[in-house]
PDB file of N, CA and C in Angstrom:
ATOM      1  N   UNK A   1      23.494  27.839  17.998  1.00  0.00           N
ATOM      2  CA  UNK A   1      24.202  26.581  18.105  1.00  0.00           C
ATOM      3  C   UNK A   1      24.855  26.237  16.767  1.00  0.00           C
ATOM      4  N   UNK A   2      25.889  25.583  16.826  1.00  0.00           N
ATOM      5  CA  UNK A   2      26.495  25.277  15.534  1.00  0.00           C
ATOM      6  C   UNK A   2      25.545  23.948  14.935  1.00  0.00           C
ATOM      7  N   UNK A   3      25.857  23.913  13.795  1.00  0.00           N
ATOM      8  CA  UNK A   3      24.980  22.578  13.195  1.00  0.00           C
ATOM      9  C   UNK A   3      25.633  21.395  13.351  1.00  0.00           C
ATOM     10  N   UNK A   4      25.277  20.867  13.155  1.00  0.00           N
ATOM     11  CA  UNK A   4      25.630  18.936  13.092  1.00  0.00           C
ATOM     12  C   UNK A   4      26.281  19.015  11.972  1.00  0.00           C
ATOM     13  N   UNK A   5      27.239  18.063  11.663  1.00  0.00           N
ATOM     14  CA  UNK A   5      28.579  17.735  10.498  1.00  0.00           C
ATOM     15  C   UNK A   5      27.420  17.352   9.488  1.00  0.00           C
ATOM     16  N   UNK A   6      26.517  17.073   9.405  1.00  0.00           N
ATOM     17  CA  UNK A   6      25.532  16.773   8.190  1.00  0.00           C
ATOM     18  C   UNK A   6      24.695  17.459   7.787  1.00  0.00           C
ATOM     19  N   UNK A   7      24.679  18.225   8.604  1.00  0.00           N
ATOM     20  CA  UNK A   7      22.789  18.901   8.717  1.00  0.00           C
ATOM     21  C   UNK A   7      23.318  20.046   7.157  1.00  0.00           C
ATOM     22  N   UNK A   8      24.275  20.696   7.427  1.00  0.00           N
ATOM     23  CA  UNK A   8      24.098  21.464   6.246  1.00  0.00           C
ATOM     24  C   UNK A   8      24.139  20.793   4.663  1.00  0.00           C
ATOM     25  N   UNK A   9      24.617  19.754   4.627  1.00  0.00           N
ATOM     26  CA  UNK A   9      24.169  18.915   3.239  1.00  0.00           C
ATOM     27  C   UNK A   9      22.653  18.173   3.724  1.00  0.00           C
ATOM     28  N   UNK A  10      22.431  18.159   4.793  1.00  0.00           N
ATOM     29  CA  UNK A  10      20.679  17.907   4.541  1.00  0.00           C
ATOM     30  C   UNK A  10      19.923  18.911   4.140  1.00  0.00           C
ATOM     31  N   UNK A  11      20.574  20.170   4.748  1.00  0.00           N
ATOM     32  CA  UNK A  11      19.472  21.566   4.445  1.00  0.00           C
ATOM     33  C   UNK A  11      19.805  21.890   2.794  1.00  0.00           C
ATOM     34  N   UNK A  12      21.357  21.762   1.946  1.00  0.00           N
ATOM     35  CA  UNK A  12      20.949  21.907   1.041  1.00  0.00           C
ATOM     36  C   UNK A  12      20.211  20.918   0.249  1.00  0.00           C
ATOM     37  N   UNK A  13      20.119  19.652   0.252  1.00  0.00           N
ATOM     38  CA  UNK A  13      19.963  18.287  -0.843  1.00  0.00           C
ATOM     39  C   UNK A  13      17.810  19.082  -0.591  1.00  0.00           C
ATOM     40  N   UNK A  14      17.438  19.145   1.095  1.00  0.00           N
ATOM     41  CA  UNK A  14      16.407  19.458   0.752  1.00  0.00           C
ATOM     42  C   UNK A  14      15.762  20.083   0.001  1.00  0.00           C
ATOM     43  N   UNK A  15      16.677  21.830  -0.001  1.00  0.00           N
ATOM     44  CA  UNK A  15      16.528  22.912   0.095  1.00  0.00           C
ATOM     45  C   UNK A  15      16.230  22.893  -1.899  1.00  0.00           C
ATOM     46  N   UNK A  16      17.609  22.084  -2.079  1.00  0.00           N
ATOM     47  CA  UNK A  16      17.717  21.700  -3.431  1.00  0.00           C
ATOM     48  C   UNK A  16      16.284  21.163  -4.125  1.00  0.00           C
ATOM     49  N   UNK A  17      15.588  20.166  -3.771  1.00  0.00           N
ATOM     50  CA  UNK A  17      14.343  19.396  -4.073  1.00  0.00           C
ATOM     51  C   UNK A  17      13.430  19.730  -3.549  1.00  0.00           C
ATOM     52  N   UNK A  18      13.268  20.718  -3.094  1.00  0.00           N
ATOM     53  CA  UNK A  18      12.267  21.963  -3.079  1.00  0.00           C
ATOM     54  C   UNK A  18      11.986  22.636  -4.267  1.00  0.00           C
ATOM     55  N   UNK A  19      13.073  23.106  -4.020  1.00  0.00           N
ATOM     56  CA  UNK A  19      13.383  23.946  -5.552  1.00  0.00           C
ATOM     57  C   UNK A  19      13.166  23.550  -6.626  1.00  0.00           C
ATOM     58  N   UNK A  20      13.516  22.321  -7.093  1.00  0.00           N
ATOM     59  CA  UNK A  20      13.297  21.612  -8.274  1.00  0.00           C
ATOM     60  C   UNK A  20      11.685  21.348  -7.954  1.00  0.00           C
ATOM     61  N   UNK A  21      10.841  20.953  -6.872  1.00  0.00           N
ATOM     62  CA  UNK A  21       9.425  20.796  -7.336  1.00  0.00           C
ATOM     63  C   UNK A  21       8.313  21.852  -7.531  1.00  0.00           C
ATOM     64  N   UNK A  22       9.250  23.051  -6.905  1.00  0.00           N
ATOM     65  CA  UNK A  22       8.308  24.384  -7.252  1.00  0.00           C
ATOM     66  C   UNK A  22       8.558  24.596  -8.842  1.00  0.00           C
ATOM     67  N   UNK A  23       9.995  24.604  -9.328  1.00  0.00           N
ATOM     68  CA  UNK A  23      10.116  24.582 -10.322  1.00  0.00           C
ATOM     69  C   UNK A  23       9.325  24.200 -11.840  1.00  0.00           C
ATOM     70  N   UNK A  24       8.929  23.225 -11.341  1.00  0.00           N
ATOM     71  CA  UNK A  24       8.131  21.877 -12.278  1.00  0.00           C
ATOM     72  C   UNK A  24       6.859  21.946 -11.249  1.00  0.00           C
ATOM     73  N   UNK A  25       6.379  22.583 -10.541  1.00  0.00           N
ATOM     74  CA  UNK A  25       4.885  22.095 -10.005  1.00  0.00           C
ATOM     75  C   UNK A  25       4.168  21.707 -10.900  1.00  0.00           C
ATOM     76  N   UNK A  26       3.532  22.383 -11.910  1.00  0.00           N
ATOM     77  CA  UNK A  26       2.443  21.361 -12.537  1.00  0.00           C
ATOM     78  C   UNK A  26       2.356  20.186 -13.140  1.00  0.00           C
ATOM     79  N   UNK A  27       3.430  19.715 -13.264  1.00  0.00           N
ATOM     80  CA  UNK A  27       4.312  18.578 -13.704  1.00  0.00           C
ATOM     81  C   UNK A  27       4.268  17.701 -12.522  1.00  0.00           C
ATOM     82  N   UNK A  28       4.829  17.780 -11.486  1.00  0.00           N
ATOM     83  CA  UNK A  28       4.655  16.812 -10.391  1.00  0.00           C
ATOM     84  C   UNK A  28       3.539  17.018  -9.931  1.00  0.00           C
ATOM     85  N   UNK A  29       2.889  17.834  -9.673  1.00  0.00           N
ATOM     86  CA  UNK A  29       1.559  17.956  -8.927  1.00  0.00           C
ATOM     87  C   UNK A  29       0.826  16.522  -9.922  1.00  0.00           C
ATOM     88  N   UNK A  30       0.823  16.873 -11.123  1.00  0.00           N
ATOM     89  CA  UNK A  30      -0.086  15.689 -11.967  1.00  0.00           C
ATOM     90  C   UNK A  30       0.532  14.676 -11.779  1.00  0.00           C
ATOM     91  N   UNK A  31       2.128  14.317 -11.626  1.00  0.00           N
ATOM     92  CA  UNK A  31       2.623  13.095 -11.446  1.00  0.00           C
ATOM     93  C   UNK A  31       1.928  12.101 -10.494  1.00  0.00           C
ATOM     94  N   UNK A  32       2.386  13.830  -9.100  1.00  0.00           N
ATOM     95  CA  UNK A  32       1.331  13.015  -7.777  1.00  0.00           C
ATOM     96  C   UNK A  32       0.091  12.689  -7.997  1.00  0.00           C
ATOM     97  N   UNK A  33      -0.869  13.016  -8.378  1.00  0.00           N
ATOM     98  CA  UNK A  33      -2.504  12.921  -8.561  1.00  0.00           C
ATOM     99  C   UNK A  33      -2.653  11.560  -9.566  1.00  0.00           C
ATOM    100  N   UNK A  34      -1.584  11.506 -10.460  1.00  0.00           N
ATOM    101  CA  UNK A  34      -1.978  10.320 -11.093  1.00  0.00           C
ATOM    102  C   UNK A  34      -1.109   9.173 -10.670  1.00  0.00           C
ATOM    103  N   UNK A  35      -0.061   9.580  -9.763  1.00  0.00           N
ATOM    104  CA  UNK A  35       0.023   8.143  -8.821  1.00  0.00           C
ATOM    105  C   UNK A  35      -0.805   7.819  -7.685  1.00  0.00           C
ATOM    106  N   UNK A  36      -1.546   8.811  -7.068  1.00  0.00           N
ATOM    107  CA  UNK A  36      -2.889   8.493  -6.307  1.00  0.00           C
ATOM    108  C   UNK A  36      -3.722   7.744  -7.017  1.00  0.00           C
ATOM    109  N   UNK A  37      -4.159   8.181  -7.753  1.00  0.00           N
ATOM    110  CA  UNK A  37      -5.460   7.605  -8.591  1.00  0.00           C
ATOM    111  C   UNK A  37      -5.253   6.323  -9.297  1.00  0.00           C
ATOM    112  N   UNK A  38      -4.225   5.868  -9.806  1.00  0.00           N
ATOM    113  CA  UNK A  38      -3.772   5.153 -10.650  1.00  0.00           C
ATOM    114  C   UNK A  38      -3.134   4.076  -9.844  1.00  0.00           C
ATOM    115  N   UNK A  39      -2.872   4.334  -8.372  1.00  0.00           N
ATOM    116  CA  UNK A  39      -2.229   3.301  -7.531  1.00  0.00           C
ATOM    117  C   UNK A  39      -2.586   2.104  -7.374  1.00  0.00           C
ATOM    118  N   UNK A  40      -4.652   1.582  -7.204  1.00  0.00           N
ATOM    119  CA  UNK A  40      -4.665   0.673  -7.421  1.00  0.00           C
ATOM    120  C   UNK A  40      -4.721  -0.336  -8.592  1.00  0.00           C
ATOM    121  N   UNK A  41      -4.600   0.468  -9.424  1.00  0.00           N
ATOM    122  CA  UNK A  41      -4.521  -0.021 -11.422  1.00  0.00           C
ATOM    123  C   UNK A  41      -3.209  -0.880 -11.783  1.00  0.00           C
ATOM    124  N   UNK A  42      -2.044  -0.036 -11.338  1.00  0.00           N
ATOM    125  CA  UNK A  42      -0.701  -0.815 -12.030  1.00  0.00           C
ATOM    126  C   UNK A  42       0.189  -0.426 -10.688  1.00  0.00           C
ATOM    127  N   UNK A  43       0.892  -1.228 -10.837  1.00  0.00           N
ATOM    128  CA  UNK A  43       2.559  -0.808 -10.114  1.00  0.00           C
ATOM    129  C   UNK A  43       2.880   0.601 -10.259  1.00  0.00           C
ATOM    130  N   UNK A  44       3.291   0.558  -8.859  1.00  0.00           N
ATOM    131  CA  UNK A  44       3.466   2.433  -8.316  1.00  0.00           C
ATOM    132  C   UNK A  44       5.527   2.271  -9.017  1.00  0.00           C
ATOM    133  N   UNK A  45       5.580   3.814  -9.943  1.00  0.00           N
ATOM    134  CA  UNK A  45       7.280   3.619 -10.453  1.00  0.00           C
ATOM    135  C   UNK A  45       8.076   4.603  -9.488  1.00  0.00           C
ATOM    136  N   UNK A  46       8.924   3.508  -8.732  1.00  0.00           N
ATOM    137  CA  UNK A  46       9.717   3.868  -7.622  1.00  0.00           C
ATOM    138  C   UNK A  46      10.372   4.974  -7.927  1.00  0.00           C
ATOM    139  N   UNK A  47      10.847   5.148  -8.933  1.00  0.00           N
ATOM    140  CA  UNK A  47      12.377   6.022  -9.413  1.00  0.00           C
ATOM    141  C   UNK A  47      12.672   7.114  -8.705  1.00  0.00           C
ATOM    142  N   UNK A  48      11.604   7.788  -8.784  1.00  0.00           N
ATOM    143  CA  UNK A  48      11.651   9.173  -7.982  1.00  0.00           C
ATOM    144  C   UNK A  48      11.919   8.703  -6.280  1.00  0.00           C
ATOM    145  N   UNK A  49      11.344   8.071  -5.696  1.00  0.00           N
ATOM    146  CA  UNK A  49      11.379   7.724  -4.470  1.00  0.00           C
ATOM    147  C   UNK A  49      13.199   7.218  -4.229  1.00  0.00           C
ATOM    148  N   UNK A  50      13.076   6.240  -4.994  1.00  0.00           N
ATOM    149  CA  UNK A  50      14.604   5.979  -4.833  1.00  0.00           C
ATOM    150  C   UNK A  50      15.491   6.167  -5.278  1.00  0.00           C
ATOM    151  N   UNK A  51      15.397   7.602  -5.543  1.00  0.00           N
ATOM    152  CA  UNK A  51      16.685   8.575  -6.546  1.00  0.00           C
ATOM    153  C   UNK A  51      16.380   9.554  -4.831  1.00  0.00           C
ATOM    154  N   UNK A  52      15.817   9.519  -4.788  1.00  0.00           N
ATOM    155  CA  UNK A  52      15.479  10.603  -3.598  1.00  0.00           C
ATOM    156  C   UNK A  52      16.468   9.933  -1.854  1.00  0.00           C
ATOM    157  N   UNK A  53      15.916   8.575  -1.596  1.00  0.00           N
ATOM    158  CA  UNK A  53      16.186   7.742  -0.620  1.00  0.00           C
ATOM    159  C   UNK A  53      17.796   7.868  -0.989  1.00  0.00           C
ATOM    160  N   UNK A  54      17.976   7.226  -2.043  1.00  0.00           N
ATOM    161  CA  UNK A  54      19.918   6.866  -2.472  1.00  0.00           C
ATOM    162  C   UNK A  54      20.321   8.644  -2.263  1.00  0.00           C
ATOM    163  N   UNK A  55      19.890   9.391  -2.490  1.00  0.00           N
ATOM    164  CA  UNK A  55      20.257  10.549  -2.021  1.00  0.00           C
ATOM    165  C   UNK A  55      20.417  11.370  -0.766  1.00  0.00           C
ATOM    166  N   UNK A  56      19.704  10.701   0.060  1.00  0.00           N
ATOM    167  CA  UNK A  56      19.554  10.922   1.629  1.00  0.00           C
ATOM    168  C   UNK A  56      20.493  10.072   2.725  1.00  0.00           C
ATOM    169  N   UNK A  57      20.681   8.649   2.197  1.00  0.00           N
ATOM    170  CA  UNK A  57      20.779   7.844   2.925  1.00  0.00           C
ATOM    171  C   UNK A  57      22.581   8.235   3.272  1.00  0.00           C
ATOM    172  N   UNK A  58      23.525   8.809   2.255  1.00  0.00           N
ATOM    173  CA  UNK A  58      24.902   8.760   2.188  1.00  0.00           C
ATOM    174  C   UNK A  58      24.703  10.062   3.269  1.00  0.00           C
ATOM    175  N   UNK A  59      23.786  11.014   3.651  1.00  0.00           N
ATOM    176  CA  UNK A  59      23.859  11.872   4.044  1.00  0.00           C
ATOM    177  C   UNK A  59      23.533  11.806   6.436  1.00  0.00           C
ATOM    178  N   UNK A  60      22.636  10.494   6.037  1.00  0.00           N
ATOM    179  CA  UNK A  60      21.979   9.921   7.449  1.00  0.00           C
ATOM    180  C   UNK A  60      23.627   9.336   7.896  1.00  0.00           C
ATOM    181  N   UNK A  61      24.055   8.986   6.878  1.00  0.00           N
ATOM    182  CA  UNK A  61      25.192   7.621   7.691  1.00  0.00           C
ATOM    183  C   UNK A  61      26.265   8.224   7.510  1.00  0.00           C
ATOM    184  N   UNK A  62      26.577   9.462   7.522  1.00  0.00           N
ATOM    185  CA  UNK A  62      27.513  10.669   7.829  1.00  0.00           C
ATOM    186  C   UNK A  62      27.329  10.774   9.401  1.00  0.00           C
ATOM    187  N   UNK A  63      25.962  11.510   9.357  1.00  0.00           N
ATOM    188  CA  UNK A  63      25.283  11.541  10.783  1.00  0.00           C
ATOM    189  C   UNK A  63      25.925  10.068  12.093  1.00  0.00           C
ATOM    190  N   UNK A  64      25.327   9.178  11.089  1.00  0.00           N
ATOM    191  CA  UNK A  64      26.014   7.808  11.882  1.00  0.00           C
ATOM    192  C   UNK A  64      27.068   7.485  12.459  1.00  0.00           C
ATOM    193  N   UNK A  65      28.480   7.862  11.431  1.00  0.00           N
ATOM    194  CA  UNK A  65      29.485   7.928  11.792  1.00  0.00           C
ATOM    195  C   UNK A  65      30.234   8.729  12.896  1.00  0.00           C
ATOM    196  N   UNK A  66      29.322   9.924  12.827  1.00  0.00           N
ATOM    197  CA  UNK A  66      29.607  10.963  13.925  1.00  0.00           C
ATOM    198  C   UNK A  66      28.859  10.517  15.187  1.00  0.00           C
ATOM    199  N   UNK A  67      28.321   9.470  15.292  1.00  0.00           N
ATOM    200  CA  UNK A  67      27.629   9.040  16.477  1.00  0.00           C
ATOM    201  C   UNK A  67      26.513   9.831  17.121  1.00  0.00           C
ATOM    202  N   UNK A  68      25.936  10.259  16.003  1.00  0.00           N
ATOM    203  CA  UNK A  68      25.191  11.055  16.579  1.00  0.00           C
ATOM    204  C   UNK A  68      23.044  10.356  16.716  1.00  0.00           C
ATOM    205  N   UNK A  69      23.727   8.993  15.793  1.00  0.00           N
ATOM    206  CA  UNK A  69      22.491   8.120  16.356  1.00  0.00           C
ATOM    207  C   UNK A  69      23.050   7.154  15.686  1.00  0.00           C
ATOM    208  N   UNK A  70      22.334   5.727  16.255  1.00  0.00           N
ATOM    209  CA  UNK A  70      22.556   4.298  15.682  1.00  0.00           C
ATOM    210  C   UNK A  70      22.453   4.221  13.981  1.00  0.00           C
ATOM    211  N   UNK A  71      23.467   3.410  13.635  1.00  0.00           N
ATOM    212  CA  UNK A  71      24.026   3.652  12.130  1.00  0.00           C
ATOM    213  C   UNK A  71      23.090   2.445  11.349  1.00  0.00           C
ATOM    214  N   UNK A  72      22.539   1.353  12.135  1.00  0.00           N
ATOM    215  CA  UNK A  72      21.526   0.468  11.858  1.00  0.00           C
ATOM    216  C   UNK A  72      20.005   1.254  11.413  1.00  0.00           C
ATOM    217  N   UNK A  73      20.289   2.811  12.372  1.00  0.00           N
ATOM    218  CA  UNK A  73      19.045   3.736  11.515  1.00  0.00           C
ATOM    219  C   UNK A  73      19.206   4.442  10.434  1.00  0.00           C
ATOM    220  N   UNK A  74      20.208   4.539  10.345  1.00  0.00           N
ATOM    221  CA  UNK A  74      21.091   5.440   8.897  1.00  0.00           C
ATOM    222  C   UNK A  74      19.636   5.422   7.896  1.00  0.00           C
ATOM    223  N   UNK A  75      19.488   4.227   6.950  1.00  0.00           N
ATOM    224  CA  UNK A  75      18.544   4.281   6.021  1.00  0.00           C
ATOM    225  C   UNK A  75      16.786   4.422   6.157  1.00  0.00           C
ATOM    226  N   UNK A  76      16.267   4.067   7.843  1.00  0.00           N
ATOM    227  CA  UNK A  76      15.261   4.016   8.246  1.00  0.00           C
ATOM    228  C   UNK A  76      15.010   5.585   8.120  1.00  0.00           C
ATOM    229  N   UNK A  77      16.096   6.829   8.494  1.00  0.00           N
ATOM    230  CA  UNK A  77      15.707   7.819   9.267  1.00  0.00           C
ATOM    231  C   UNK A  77      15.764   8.237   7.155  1.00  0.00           C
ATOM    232  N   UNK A  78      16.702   7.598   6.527  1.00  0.00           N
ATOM    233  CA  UNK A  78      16.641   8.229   5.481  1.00  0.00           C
ATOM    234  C   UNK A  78      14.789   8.000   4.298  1.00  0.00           C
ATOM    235  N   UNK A  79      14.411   6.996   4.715  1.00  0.00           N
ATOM    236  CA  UNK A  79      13.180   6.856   4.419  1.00  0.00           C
ATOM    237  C   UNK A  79      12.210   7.460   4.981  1.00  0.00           C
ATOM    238  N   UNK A  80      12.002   8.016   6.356  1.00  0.00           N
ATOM    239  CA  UNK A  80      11.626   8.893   6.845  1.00  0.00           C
ATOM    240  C   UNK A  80      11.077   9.948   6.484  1.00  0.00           C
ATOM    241  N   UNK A  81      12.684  10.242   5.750  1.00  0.00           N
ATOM    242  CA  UNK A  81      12.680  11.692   5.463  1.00  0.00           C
ATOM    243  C   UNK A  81      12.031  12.026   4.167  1.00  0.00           C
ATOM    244  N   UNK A  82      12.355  10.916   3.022  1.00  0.00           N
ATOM    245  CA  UNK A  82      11.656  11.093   2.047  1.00  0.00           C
ATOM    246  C   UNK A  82      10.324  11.155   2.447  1.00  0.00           C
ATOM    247  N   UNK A  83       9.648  10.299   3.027  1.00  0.00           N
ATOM    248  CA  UNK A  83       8.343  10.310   3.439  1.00  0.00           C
ATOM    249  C   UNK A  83       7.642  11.760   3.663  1.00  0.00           C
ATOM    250  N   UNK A  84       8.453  12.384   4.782  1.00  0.00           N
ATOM    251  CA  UNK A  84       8.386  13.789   5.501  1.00  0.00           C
ATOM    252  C   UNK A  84       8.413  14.498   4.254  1.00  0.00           C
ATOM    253  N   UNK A  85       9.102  14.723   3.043  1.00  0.00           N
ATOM    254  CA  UNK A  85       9.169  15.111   2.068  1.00  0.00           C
ATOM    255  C   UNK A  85       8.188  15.357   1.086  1.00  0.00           C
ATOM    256  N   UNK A  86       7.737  13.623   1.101  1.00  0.00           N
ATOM    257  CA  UNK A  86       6.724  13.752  -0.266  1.00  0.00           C
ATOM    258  C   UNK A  86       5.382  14.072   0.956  1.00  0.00           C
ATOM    259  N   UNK A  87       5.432  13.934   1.868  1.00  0.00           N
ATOM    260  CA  UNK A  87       3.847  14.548   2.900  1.00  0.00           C
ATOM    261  C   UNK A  87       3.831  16.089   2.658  1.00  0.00           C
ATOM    262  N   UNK A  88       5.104  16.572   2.798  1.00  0.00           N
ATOM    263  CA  UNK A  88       5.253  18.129   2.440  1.00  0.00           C
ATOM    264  C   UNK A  88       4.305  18.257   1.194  1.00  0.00           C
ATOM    265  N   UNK A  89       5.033  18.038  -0.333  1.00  0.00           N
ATOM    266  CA  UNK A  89       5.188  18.073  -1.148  1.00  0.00           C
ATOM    267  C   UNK A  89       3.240  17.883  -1.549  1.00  0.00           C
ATOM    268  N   UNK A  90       2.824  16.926  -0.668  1.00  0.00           N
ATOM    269  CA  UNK A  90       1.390  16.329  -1.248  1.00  0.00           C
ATOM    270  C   UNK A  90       0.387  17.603  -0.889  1.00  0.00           C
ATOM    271  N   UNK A  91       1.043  17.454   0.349  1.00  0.00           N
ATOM    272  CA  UNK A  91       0.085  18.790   1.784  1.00  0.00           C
ATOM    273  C   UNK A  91      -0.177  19.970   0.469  1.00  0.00           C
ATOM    274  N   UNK A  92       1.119  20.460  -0.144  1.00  0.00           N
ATOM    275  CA  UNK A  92       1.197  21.913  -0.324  1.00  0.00           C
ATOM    276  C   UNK A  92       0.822  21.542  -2.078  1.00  0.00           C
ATOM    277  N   UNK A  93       0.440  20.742  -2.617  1.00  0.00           N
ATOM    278  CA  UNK A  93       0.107  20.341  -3.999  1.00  0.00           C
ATOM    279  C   UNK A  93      -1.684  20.905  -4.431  1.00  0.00           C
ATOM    280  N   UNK A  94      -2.463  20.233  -3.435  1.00  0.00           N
ATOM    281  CA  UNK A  94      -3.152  20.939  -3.822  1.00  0.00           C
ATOM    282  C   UNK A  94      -3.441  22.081  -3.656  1.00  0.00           C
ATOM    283  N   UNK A  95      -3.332  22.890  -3.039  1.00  0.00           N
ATOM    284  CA  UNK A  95      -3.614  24.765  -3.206  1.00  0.00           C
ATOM    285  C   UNK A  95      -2.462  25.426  -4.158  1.00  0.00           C
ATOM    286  N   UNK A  96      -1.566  24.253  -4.444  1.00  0.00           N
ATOM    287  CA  UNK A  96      -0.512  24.903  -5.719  1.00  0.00           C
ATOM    288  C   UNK A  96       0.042  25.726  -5.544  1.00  0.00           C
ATOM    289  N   UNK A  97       0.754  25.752  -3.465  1.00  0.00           N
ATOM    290  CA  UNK A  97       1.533  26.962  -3.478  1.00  0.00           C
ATOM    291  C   UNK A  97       2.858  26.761  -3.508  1.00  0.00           C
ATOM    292  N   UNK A  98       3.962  26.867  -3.023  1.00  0.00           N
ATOM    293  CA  UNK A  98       5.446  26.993  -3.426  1.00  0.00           C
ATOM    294  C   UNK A  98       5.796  25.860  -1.983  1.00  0.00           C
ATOM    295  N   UNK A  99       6.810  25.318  -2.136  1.00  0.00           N
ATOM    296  CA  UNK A  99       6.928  24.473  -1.009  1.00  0.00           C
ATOM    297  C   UNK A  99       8.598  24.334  -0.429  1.00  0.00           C
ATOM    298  N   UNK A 100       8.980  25.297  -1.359  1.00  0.00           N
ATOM    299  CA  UNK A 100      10.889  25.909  -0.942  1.00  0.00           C
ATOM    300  C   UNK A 100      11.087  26.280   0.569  1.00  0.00           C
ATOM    301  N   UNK A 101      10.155  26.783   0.618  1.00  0.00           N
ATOM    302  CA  UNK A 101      10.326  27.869   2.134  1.00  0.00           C
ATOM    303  C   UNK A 101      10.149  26.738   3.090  1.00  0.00           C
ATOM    304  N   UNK A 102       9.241  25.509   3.218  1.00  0.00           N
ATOM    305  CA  UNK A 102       9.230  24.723   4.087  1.00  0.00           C
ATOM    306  C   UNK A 102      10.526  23.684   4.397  1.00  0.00           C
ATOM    307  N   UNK A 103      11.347  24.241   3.874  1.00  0.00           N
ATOM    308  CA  UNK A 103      12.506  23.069   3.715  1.00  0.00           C
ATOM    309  C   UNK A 103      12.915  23.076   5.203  1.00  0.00           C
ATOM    310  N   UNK A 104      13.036  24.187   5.567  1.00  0.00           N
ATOM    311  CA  UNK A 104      14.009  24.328   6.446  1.00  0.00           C
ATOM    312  C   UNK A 104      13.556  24.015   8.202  1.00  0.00           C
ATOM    313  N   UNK A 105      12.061  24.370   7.913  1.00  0.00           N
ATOM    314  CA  UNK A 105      11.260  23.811   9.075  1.00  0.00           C
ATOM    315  C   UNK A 105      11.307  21.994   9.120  1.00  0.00           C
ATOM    316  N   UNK A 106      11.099  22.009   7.830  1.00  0.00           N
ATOM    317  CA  UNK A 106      10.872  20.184   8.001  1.00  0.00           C
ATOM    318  C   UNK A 106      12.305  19.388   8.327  1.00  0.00           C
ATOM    319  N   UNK A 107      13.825  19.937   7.684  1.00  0.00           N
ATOM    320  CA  UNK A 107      14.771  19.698   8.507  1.00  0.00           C
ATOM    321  C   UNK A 107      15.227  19.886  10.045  1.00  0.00           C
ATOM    322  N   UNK A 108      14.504  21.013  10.495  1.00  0.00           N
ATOM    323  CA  UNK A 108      14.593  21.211  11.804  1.00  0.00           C
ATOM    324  C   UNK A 108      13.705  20.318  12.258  1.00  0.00           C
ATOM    325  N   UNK A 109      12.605  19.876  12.512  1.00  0.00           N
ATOM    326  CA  UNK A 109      11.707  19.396  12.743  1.00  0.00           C
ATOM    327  C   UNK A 109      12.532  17.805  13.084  1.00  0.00           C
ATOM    328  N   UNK A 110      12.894  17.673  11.884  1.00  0.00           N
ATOM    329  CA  UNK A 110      13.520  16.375  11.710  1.00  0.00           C
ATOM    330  C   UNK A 110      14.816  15.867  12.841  1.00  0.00           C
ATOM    331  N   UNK A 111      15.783  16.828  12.436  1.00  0.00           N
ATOM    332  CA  UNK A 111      16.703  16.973  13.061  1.00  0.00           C
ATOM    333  C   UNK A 111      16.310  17.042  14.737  1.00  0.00           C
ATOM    334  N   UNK A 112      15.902  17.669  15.206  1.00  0.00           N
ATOM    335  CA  UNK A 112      15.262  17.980  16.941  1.00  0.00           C
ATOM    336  C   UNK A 112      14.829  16.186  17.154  1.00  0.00           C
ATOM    337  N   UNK A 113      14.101  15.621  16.370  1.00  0.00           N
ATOM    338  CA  UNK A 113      13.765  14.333  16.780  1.00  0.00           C
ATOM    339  C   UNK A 113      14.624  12.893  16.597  1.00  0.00           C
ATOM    340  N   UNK A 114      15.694  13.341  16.001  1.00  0.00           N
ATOM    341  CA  UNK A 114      16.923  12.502  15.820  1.00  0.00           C
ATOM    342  C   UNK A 114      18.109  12.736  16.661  1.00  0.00           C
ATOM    343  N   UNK A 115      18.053  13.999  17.098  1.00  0.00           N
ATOM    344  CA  UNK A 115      18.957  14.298  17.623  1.00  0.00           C
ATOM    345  C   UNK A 115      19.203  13.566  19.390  1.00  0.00           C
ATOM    346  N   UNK A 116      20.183  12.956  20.007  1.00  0.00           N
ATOM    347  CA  UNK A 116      19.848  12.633  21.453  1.00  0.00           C
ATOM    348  C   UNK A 116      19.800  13.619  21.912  1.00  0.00           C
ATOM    349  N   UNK A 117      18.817  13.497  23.155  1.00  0.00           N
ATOM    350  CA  UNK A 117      18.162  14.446  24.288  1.00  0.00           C
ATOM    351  C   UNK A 117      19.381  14.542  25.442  1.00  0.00           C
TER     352      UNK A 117
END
């Protein structure tokens, strides 16, 4: 099947921030562990989350425009995804294995449940 007018800037932006966290794993792995631990101590720092979201969202409301779901979900599905992202990202943190290769399942995954039936 051909892809959706978006899907291939979703598969790379993912594919992309994959890459960058295998890159740096031990670096984010501790980021993550000490925003677990540290969550109820001080204010959780968004940045990453919403460098991530502002990065998704221009990509959902592409999708939107093409009518390919309600454009009022544009940013919901784009929070989503970060979510779907950093669950990846947490899942595969502790055994410290590589988390590139899952990109493409978790966009499909994604995509199949956004997509109308």
């Amino acid at each position: 099947t051909r892809p959706l007018p978006f899907e291939t800037r979703r598969r790379e932006l993912v594919r992309n921030l994959l890459v960058a966290f295998d890159s740096h794993d031990r670096f984010v792995r501790l980021a993550a562990l000490v925003d677990r631990d540290g969550s109820r101590c001080k204010p959780r720092d968004t940045t990453l989350r919403d460098a991530t979201i502002a990065a998704l969202e221009p990509v959902m409301r592409e999708g939107a425009r093409r009518r390919l779901f309600a454009a009022r979900q544009a940013s919901t599905y784009a929070r989503m995804m970060h979510g779907a992202l950093r669950s990846l990202f947490l899942w595969r943190a502790s055994p410290a294995e590589p988390i590139a290769t899952e990109g493409e399942l978790l966009v499909d995954a994604f995509l199949r449940g956004v997509m109308p039936r």
